[in-house]
N, C-alpha and C. Protein backbone atom coordinates (compact mmCIF):
# COMPACT_ATOMS: atom_id res chain seq x y z
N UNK A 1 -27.44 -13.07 16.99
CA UNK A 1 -26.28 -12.89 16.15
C UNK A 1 -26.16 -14.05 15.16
N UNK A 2 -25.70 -13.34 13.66
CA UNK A 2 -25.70 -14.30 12.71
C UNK A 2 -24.36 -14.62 12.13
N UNK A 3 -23.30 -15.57 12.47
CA UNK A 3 -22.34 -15.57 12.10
C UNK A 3 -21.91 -15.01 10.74
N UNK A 4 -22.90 -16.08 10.04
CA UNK A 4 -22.62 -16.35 8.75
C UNK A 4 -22.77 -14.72 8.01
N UNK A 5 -23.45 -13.90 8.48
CA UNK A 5 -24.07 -12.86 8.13
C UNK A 5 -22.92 -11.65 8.86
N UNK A 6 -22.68 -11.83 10.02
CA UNK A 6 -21.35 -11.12 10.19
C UNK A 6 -20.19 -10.77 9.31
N UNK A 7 -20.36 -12.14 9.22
CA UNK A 7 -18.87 -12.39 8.15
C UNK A 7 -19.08 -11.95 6.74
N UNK A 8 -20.53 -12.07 6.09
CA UNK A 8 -20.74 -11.68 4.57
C UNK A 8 -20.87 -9.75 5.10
N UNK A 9 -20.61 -9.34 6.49
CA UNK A 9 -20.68 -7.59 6.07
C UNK A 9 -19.49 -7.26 6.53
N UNK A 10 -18.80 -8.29 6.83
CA UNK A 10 -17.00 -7.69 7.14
C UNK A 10 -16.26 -7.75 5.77
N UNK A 11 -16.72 -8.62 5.28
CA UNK A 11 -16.08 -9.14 3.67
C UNK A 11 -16.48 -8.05 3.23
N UNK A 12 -17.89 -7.34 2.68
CA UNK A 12 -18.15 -6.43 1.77
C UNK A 12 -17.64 -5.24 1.91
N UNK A 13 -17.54 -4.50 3.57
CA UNK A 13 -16.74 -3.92 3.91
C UNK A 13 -15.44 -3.77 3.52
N UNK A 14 -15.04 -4.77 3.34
CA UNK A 14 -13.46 -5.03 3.43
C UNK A 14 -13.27 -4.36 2.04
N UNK A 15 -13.69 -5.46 1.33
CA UNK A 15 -14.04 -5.13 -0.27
C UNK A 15 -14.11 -3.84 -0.74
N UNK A 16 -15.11 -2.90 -0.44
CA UNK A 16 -15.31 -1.72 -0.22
C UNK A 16 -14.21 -0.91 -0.06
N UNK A 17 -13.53 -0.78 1.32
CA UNK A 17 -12.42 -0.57 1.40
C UNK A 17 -11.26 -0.44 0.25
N UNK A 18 -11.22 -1.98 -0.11
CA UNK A 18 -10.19 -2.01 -1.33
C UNK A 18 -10.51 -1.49 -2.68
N UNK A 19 -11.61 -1.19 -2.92
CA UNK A 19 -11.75 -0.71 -4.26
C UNK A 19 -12.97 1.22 -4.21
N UNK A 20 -12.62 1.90 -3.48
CA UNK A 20 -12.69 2.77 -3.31
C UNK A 20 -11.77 4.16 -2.43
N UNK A 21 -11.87 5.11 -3.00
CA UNK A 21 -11.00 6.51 -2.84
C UNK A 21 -11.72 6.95 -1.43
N UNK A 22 -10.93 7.51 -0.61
CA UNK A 22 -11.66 8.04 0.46
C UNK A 22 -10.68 8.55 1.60
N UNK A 23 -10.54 9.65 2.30
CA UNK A 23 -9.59 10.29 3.26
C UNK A 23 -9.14 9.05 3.87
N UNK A 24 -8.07 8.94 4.65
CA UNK A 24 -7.64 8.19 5.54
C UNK A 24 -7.53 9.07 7.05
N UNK A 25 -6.82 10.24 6.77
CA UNK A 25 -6.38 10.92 7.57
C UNK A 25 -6.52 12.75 6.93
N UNK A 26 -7.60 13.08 6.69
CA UNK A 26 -7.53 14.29 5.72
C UNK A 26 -6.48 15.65 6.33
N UNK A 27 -5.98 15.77 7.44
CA UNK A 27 -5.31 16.82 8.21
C UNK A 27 -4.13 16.25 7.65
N UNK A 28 -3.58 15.25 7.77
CA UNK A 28 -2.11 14.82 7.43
C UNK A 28 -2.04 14.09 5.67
N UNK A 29 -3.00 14.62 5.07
CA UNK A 29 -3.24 14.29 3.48
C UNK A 29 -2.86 12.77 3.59
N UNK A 30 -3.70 12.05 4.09
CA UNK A 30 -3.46 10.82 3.76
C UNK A 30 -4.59 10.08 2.96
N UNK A 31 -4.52 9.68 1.83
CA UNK A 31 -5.93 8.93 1.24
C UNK A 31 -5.86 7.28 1.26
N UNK A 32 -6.93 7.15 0.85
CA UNK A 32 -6.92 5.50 0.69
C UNK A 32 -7.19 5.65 -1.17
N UNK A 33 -6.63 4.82 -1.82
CA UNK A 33 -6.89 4.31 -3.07
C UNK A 33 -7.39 3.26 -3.44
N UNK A 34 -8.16 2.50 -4.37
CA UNK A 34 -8.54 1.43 -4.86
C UNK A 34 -7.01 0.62 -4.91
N UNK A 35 -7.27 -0.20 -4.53
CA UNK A 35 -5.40 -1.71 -4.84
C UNK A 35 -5.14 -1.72 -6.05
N UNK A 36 -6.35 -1.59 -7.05
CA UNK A 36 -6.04 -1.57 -8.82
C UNK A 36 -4.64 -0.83 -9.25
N UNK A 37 -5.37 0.55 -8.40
CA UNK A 37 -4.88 1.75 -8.74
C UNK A 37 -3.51 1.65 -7.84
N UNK A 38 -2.87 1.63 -6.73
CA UNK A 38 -2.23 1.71 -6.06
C UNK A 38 -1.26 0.59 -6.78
N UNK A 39 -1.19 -0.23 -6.93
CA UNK A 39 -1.01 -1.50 -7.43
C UNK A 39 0.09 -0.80 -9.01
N UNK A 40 -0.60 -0.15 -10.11
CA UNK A 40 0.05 0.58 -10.85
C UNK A 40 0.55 1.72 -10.65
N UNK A 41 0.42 2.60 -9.58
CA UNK A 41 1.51 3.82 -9.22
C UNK A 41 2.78 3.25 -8.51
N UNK A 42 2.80 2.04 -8.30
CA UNK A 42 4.02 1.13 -7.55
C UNK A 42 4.61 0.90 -8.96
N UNK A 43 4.03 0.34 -10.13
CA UNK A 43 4.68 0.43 -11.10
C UNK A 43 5.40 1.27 -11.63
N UNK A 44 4.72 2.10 -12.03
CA UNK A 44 4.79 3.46 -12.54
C UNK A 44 6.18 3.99 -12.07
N UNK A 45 6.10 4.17 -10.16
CA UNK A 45 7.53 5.19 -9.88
C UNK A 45 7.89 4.47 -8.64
N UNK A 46 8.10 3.49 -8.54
CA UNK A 46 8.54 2.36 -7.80
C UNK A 46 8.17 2.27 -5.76
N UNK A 47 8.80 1.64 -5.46
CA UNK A 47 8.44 2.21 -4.31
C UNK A 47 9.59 2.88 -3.44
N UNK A 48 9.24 4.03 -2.59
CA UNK A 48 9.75 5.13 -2.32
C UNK A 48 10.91 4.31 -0.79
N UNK A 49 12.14 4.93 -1.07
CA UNK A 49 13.42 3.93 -0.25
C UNK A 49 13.74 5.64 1.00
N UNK A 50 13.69 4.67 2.35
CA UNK A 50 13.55 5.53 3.06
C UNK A 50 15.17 6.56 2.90
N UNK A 51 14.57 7.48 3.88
CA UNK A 51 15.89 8.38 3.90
C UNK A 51 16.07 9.17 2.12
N UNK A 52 15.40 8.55 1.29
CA UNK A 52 15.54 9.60 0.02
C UNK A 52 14.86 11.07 0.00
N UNK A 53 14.99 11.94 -0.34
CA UNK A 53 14.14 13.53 -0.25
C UNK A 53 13.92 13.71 -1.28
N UNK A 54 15.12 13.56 -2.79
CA UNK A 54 15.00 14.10 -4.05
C UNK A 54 13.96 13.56 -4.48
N UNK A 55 12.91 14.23 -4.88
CA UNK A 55 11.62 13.74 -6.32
C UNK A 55 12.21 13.20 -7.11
N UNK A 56 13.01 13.30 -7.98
CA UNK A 56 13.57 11.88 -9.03
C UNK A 56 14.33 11.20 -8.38
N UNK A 57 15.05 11.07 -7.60
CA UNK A 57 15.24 9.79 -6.65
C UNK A 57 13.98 8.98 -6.08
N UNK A 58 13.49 9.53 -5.26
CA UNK A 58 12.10 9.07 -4.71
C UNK A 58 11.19 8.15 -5.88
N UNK A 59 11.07 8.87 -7.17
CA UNK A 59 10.64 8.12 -8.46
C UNK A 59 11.21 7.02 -8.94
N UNK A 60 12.35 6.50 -8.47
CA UNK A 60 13.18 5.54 -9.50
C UNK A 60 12.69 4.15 -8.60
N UNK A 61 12.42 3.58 -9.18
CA UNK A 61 12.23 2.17 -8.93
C UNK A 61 13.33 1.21 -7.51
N UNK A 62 13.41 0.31 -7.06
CA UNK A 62 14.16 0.19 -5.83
C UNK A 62 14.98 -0.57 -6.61
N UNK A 63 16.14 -1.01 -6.02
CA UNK A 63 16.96 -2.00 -7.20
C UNK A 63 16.60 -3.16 -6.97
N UNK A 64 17.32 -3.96 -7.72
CA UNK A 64 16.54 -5.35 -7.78
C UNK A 64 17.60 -6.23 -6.66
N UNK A 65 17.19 -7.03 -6.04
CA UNK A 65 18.26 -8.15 -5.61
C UNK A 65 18.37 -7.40 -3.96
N UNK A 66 18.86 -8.56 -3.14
CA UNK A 66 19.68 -7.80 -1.80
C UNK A 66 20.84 -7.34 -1.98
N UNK A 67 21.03 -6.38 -0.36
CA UNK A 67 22.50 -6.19 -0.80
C UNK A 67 23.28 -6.82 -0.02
N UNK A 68 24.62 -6.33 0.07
CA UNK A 68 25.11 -7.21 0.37
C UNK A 68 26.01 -6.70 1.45
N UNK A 69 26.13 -7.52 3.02
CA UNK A 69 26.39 -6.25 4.02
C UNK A 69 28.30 -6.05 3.64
């Protein structure tokens, strides 16, 4: 066993991982995306606040700041 060599095919792996499309879970439609990409659909339509159902709710961005109990 080669440490050093372990570690340079967990990294590329990893790597791999992050910058390629590929099922996660294909029965329950789950994919994996590149981080690039994922990274700008967080832009795009913000991230999704639990307990919402409506599609343009679900789309709107989260608000900014905490709240306040």
């Amino acid at each position: 066993m080669d440490p050093r060599q372990d570690f340079l095919k967990f990294h590329a792996d990893q790597e791999q991982s992050l910058e390629s499309y590929a099922w996660e879970n294909r029965d329950a439609g789950t994919v994996r995306v590149p981080i690039e990409r994922a990274m700008e659909l967080l832009l795009q339509k913000g991230i999704p606040v639990a307990g919402e159902t409506s599609n343009t709710e679900a789309s709107k961005p989260a608000p900014k700041g905490g709240t306040k109990p």
